[in-house]
Protein backbone atom coordinates (compact mmCIF):
# COMPACT_ATOMS: atom_id res chain seq x y z
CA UNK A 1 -64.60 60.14 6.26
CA UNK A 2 -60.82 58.87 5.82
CA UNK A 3 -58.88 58.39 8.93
CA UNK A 4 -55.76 60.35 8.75
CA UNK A 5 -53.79 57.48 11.32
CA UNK A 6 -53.45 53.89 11.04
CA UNK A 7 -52.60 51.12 13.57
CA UNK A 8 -48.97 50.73 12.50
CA UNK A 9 -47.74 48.39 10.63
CA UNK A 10 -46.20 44.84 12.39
CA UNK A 11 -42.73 44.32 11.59
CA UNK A 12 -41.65 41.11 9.90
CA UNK A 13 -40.97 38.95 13.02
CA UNK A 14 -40.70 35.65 11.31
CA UNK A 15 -37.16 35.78 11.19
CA UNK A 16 -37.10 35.67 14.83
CA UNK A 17 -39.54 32.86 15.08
CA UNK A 18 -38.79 29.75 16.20
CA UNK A 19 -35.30 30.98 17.25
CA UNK A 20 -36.11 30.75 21.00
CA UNK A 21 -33.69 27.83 21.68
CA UNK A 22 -32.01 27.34 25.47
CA UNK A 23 -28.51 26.52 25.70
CA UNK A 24 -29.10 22.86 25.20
CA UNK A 25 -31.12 23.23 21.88
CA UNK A 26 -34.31 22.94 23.35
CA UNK A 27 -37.19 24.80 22.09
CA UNK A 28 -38.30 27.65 24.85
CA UNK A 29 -40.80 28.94 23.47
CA UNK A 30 -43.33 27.24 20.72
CA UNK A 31 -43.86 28.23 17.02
CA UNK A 32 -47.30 28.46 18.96
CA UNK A 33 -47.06 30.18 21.33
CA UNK A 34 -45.09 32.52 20.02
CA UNK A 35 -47.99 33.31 17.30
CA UNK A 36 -50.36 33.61 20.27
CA UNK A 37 -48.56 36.34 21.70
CA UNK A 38 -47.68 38.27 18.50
CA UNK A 39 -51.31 38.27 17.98
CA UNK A 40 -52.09 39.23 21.72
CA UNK A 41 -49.50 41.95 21.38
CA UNK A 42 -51.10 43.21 18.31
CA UNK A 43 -54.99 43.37 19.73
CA UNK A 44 -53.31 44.99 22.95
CA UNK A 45 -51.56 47.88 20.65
CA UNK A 46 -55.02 47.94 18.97
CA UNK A 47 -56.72 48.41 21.85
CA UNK A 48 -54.87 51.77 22.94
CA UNK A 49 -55.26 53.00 19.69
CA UNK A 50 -59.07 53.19 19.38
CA UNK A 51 -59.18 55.30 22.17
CA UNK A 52 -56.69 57.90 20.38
CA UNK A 53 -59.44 57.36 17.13
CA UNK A 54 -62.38 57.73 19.67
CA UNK A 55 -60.99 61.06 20.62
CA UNK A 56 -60.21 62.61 16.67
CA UNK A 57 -63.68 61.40 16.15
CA UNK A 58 -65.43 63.56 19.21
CA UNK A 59 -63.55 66.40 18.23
CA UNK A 60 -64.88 66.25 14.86
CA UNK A 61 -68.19 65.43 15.86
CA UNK A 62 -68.15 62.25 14.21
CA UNK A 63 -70.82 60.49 16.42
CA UNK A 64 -71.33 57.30 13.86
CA UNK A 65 -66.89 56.95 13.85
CA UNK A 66 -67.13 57.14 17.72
CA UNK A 67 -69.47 54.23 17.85
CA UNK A 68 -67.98 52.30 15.08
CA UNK A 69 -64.20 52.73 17.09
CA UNK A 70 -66.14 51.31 20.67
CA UNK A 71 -67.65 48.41 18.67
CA UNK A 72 -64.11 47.64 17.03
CA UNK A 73 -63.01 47.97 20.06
CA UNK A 74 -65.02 45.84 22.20
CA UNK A 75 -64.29 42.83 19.78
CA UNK A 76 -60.78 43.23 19.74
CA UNK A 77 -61.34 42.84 23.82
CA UNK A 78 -63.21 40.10 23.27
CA UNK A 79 -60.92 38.60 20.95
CA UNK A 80 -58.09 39.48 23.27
CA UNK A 81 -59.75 37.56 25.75
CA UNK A 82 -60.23 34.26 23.53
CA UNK A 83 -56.54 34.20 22.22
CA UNK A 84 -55.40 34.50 25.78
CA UNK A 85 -56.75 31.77 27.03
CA UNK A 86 -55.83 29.29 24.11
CA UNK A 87 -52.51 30.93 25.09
CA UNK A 88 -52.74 29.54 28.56
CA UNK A 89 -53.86 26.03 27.51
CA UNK A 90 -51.37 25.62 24.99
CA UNK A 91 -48.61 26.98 27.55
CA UNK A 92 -49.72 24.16 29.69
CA UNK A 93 -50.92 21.41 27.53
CA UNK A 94 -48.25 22.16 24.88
CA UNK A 95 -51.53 22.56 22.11
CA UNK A 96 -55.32 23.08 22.78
């Protein structure tokens, strides 16, 4: 069965990267840290989608889709979970 939606696409953001400079010149925000987030934003965006994908697959009936979308979905959580907290350490610590 083809899915008829797709997680959309992530723009190009590495223009912006490593652009987040304070007045002074200092670095705000890490090359880092700033792919941390990008790839915390993307699992988060993820993660509301598979329950749009859980619901075309109930209404088609489409038990083995449903369960492949929660176990998708669970790792992405999980993952989620992992990236955040190297996100915290290397907020703090300035690496892991």
């Amino acid at each position: 069965m083809k899915c008829s939606r797709s997680i959309g696409q992530t723009r190009d953001k590495s223009s912006v990267k490593g652009k987040f400079m304070s007045a002074n010149g200092s670095t705000v925000i890490s090359n880092l840290e700033y792919d941390l987030l990008t790839v915390l934003q993307n699992k988060s965006e993820a993660l509301k989608a598979y329950d749009t994908y859980m619901k075309d697959a109930q209404e088609t009936g489409s038990q083995p889709c449903i369960e492949l979308f929660q176990k998708l979905q669970q790792a992405d959580m999980e993952h989620a979970q992992e990236i955040r907290q190297h996100l915290q350490e290397v907020m703090q610590k300035g690496k892991m």
